[in-house]
N, C-alpha and C. Protein backbone atom coordinates (compact mmCIF):
# COMPACT_ATOMS: atom_id res chain seq x y z
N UNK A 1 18.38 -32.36 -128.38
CA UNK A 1 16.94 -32.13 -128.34
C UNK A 1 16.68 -30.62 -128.42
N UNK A 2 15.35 -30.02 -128.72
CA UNK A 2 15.15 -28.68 -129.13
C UNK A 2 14.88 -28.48 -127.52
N UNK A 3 15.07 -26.96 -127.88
CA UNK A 3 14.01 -26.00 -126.69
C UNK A 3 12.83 -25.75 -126.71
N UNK A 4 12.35 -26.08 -128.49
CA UNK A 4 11.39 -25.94 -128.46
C UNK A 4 9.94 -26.50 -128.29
N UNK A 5 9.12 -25.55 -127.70
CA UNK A 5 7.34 -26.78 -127.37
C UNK A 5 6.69 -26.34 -128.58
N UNK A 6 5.38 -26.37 -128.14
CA UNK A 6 4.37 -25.97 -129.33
C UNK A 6 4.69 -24.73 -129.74
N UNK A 7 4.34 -24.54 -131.63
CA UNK A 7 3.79 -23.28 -131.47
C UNK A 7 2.46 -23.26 -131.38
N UNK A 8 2.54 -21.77 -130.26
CA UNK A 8 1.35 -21.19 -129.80
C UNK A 8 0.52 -19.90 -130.90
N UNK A 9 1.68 -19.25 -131.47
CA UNK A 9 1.53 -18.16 -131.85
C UNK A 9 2.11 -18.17 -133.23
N UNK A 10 1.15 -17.54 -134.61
CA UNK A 10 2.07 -16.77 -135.55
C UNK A 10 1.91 -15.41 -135.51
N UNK A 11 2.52 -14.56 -135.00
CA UNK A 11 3.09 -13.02 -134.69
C UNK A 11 2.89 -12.07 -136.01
N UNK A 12 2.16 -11.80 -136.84
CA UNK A 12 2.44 -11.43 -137.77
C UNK A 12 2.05 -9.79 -138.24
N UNK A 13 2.67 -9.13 -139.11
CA UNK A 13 2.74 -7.89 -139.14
C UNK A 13 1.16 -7.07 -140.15
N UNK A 14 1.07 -6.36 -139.41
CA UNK A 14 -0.50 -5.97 -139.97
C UNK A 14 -0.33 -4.26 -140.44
N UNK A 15 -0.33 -3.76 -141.46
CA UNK A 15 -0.82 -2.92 -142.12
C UNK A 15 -2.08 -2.11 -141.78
N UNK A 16 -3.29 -3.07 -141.64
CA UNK A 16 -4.68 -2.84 -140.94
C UNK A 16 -5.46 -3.52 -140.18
N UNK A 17 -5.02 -3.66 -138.84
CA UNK A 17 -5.32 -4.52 -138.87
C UNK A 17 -7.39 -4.81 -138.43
N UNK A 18 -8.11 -4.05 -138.32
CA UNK A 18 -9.10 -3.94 -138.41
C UNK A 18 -9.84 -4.54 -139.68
N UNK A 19 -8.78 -4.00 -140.32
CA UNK A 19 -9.39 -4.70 -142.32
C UNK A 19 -9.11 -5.75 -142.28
N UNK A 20 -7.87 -6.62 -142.06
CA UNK A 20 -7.17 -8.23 -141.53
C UNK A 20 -8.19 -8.62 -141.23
N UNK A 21 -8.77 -8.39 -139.57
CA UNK A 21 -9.16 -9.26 -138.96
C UNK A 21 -10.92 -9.22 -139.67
N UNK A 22 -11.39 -8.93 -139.87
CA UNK A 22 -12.75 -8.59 -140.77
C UNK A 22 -12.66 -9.59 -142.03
N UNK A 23 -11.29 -9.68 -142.57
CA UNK A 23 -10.77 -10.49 -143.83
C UNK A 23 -11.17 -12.11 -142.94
N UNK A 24 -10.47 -12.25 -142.01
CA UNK A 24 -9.67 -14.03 -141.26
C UNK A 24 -11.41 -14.37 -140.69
N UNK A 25 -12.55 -13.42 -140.76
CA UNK A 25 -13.45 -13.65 -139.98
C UNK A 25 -14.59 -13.83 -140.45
N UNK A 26 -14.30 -12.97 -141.44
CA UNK A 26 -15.85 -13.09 -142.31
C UNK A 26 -15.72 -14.12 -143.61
N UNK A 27 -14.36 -13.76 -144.19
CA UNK A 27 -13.84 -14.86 -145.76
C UNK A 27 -13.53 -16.03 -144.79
N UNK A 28 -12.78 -16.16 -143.96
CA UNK A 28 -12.32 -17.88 -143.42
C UNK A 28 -13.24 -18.55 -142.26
N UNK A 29 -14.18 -17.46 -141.86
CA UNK A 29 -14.47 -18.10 -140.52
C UNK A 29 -13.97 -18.58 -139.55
N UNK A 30 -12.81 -17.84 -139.36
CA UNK A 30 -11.88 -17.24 -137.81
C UNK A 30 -12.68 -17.32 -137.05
N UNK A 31 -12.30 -17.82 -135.22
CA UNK A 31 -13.08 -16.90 -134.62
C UNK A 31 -12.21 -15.85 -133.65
N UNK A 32 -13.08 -14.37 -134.08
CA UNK A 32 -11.84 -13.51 -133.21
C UNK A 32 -11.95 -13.78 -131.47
N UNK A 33 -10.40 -13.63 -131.73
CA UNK A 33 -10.31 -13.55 -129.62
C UNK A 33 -10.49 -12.44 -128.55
N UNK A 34 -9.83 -11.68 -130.01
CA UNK A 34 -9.50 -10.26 -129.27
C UNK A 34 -9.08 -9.17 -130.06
N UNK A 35 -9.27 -8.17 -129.96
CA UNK A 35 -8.90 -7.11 -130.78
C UNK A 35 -8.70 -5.56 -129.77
N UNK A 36 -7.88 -5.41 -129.58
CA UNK A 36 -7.24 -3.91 -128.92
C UNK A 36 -6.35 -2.90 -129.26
N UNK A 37 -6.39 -1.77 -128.97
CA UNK A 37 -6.17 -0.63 -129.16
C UNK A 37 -5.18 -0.16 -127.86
N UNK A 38 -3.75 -0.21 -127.58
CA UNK A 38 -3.35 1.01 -126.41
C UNK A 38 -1.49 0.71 -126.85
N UNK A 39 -1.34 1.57 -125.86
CA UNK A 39 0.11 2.66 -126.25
C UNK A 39 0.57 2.96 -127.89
N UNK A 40 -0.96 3.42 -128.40
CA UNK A 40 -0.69 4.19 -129.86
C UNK A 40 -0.01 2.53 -131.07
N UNK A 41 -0.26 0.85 -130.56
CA UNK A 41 -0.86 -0.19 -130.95
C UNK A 41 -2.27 -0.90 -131.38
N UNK A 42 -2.29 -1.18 -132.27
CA UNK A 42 -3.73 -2.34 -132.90
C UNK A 42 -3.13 -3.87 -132.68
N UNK A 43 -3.51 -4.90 -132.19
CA UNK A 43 -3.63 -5.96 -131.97
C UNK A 43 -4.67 -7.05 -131.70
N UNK A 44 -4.76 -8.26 -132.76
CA UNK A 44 -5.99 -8.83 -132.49
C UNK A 44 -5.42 -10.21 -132.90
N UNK A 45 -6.38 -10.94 -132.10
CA UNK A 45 -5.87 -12.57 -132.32
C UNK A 45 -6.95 -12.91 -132.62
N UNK A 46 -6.84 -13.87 -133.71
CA UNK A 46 -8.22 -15.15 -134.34
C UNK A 46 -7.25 -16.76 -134.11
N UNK A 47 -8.41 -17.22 -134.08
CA UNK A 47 -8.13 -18.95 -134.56
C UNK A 47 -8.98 -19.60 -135.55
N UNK A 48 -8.32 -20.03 -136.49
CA UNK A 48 -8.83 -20.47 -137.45
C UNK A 48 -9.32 -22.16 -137.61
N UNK A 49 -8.55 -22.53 -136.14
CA UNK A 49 -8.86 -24.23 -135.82
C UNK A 49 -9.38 -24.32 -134.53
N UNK A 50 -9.44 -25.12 -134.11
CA UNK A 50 -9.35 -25.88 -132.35
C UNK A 50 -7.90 -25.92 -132.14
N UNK A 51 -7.16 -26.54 -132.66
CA UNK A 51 -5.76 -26.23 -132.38
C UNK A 51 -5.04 -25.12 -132.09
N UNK A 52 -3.69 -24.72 -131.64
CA UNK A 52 -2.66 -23.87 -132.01
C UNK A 52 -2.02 -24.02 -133.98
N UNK A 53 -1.38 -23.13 -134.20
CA UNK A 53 -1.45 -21.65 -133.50
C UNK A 53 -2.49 -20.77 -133.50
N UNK A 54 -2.38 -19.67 -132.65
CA UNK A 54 -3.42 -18.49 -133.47
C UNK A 54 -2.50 -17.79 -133.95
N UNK A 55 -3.11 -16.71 -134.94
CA UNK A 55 -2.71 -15.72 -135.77
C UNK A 55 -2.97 -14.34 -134.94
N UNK A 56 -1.79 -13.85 -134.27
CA UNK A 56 -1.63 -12.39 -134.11
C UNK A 56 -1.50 -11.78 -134.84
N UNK A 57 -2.62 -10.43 -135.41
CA UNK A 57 -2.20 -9.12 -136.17
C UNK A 57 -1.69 -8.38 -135.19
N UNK A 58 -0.74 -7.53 -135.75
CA UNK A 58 -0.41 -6.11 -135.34
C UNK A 58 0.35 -5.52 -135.78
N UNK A 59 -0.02 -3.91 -135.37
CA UNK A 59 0.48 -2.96 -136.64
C UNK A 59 1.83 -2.44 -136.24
N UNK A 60 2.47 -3.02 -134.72
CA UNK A 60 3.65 -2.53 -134.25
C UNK A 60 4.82 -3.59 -134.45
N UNK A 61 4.39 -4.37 -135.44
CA UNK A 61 5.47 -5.44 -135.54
C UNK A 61 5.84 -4.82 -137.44
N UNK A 62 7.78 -4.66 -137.20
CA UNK A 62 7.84 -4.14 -138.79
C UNK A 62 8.36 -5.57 -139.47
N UNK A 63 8.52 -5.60 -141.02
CA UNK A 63 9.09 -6.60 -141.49
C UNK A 63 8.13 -6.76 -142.02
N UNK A 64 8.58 -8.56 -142.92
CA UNK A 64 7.04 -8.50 -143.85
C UNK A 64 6.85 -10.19 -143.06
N UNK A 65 7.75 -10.63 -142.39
CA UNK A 65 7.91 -12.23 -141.74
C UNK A 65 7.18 -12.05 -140.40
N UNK A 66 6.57 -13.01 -140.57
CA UNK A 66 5.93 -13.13 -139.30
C UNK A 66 6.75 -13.87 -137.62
N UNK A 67 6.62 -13.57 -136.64
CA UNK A 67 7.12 -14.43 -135.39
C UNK A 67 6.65 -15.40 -135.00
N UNK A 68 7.24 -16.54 -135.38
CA UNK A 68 6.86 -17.80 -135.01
C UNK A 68 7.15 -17.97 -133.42
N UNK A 69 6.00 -18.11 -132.41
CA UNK A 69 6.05 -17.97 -131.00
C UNK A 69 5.65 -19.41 -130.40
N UNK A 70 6.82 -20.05 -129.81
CA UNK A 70 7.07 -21.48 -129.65
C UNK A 70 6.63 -21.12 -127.82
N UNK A 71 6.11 -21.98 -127.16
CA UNK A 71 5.87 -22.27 -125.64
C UNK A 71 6.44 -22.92 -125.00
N UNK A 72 7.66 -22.30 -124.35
CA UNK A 72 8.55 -23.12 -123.13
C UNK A 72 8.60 -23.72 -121.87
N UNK A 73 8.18 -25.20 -121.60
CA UNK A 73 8.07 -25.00 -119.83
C UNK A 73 9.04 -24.34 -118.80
N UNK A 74 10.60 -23.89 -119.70
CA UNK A 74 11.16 -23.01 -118.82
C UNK A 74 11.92 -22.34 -119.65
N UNK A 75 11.67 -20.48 -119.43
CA UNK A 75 12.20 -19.62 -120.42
C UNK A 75 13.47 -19.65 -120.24
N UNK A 76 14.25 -19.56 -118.83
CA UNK A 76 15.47 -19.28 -118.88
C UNK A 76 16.36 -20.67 -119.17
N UNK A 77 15.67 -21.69 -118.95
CA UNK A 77 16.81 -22.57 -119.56
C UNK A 77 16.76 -22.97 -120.65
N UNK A 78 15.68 -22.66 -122.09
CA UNK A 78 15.38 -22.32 -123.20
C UNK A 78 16.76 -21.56 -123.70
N UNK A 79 16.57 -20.51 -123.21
CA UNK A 79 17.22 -19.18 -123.73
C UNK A 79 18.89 -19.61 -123.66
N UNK A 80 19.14 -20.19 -122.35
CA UNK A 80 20.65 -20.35 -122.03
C UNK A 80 21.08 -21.75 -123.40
N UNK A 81 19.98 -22.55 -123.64
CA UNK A 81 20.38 -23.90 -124.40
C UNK A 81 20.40 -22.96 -125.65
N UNK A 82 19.93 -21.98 -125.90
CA UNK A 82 19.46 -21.78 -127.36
C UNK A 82 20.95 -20.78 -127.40
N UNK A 83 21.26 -19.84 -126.00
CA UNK A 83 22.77 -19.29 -126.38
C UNK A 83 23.67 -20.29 -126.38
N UNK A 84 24.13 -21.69 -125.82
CA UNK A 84 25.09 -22.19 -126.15
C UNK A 84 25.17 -22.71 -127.75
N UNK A 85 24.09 -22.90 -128.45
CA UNK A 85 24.01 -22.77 -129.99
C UNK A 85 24.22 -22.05 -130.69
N UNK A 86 24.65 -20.26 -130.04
CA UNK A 86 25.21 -19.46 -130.89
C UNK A 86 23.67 -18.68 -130.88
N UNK A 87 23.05 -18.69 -130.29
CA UNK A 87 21.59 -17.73 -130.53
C UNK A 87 21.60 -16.45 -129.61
N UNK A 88 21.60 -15.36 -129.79
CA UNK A 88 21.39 -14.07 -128.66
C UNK A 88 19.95 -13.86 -129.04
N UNK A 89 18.65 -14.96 -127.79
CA UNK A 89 18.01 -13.84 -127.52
C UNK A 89 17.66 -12.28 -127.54
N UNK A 90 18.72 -11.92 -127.25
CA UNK A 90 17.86 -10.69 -126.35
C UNK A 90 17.65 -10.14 -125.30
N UNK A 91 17.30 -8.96 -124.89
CA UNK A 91 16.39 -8.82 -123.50
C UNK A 91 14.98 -9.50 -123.41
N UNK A 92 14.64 -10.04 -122.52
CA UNK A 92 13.67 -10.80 -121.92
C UNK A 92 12.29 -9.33 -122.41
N UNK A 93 11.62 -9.47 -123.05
CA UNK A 93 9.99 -8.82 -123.38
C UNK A 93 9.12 -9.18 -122.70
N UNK A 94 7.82 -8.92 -122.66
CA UNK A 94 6.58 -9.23 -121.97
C UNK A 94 5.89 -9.43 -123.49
N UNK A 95 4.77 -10.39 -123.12
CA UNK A 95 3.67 -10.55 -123.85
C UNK A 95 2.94 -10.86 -122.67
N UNK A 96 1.55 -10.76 -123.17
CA UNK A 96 0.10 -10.97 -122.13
C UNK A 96 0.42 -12.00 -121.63
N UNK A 97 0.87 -13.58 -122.80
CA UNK A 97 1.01 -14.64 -121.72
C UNK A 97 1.90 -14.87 -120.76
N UNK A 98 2.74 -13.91 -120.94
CA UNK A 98 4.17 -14.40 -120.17
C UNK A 98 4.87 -13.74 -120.91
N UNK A 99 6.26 -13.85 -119.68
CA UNK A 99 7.87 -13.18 -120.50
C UNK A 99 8.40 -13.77 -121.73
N UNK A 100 9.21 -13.36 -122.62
CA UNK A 100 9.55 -14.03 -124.29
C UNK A 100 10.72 -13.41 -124.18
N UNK A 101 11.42 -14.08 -125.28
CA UNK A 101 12.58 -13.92 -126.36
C UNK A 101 12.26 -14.12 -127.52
N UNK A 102 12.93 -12.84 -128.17
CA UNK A 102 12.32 -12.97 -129.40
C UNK A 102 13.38 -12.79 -130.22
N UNK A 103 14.22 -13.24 -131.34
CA UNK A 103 15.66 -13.35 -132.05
C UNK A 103 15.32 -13.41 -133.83
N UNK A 104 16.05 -13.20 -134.62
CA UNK A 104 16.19 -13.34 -136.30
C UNK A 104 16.86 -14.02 -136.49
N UNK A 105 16.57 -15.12 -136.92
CA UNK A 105 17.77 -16.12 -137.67
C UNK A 105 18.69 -15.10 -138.73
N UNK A 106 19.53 -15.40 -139.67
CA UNK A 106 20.49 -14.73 -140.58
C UNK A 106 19.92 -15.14 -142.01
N UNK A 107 18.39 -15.85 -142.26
CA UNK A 107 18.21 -15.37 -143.39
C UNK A 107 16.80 -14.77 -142.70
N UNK A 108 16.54 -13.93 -141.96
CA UNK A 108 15.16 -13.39 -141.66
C UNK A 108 14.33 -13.86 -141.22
N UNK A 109 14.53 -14.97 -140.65
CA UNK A 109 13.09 -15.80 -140.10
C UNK A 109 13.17 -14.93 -138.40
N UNK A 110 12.06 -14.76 -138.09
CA UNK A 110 11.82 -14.57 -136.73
C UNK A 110 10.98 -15.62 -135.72
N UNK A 111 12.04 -16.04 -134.41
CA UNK A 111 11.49 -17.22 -133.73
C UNK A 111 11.34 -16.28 -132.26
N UNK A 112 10.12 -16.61 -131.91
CA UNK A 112 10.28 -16.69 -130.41
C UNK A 112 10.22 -17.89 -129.45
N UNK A 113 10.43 -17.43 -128.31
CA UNK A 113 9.61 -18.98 -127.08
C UNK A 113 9.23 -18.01 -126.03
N UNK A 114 8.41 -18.74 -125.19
CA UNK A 114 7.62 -17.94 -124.28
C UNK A 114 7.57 -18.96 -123.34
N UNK A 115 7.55 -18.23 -121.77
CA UNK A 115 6.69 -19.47 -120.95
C UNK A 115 5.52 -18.83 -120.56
N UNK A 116 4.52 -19.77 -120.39
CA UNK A 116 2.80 -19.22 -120.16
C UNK A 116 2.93 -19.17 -118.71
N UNK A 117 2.84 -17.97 -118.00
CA UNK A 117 2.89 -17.71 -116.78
C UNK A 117 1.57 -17.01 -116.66
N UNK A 118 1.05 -16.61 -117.36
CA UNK A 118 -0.30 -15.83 -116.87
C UNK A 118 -1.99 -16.49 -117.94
N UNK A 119 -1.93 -17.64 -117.24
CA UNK A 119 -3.02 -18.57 -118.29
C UNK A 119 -4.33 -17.50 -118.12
N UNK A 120 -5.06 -17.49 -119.40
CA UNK A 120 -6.76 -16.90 -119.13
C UNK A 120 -6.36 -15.40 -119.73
N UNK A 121 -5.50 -14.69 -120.45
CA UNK A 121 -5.23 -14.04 -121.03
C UNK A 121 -6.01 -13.76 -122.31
N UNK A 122 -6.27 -14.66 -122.63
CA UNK A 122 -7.73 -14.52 -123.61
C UNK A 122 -8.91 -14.13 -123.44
N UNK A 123 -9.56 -14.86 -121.87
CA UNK A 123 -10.47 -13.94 -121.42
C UNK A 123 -10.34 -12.78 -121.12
N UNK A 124 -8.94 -12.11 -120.25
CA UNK A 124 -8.90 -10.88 -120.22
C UNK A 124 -8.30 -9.20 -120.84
N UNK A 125 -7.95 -10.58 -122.35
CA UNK A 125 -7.93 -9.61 -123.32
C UNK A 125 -8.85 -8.85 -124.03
N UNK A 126 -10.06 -9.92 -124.12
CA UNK A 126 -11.70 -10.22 -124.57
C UNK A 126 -12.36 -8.85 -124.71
N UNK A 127 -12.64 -8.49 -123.10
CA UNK A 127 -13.06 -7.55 -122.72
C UNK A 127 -12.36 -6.17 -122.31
N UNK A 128 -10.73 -6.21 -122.68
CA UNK A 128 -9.75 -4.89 -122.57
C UNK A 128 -9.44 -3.83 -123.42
N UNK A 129 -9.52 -2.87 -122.88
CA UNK A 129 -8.91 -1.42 -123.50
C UNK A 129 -7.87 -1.06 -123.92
N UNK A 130 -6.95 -1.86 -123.03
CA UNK A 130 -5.41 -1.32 -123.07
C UNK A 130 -4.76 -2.88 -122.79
N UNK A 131 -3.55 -2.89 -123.23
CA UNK A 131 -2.04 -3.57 -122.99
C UNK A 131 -1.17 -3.21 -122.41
N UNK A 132 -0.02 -4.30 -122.49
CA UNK A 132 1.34 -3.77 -122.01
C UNK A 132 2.13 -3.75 -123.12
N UNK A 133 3.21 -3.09 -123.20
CA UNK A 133 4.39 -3.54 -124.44
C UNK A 133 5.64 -3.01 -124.00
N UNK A 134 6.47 -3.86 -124.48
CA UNK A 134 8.32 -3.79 -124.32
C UNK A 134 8.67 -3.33 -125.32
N UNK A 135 10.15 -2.94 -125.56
CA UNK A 135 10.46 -2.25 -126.68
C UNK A 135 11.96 -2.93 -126.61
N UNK A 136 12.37 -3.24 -127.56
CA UNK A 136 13.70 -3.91 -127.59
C UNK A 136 15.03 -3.14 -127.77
N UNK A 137 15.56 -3.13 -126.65
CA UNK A 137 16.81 -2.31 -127.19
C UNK A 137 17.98 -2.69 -127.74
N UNK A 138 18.37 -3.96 -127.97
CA UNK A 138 19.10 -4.70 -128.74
C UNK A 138 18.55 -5.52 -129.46
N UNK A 139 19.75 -5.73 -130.47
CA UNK A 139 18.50 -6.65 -131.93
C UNK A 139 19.17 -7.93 -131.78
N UNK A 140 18.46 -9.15 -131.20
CA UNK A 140 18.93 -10.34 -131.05
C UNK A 140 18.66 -10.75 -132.26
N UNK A 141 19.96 -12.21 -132.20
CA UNK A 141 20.20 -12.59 -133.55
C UNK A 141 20.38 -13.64 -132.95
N UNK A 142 20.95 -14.91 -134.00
CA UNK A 142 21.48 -16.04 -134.19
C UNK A 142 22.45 -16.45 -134.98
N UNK A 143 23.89 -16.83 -135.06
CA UNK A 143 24.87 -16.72 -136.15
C UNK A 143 24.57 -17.60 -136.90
């Protein structure tokens, strides 16, 4: 059986993302969630359904593939099932909703999982100035 739950998130890499999200909002009728500015980052989330996923821009993610961000009811035994498959996580990151792993398959796909430990993150992204962000010091993979 997988580790994996829903995806919650497509992670994807933004160029502009001010111009993006203006694009997903005004041409598709997105509705935006959030859009912020801090530690020298742009980041903004729309939804384009009632459903998952939403679409994360941001301009601190490189590559041209986006992170597919899956929701775990438990990160660490996610992470341990996904290393006995030959997967290295990583160091454990932060996102708003909760702690993540985030890894590259070996032809470039990027997967994460997350567990939602901090629900309502949307509302209090809504109205925010600033974020948090991790920085990865090893490059997890998957053989």
């Amino acid at each position: 059986m997988t580790p994996f739950g829903q995806l919650d998130f497509v992670y994807t890499p933004s160029r502009d993302v001010a111009s993006e999200l203006r694009h997903f909002v005004d041409e598709l009728g997105a509705d935006a969630v959030f859009a912020i500015e801090a530690f020298g980052a742009r980041v903004a989330m729309v939804r384009l359904g009632d459903a998952p996923p939403a679409v994360v821009l941001a301009d601190h993610v490189g590559g041209e593939r986006p992170i597919l961000v899956h929701r775990v009811d438990d990160l660490d035994e996610a992470a341990k099932r996904l290393a006995d498959r030959g997967c290295n996580p990583g160091p454990e990151l932060g996102m708003p909703y909760g702690p993540c792993y985030s890894f590259e398959l070996p032809g470039g796909h990027r997967i994460a999982i997350y567990e939602l430990t901090r629900p309502g993150a949307d509302e209090r992204l809504s109205g925010a100035s600033t974020s948090t962000s991790s920085s990865r010091s090893e490059r997890a993979s998957c053989r």
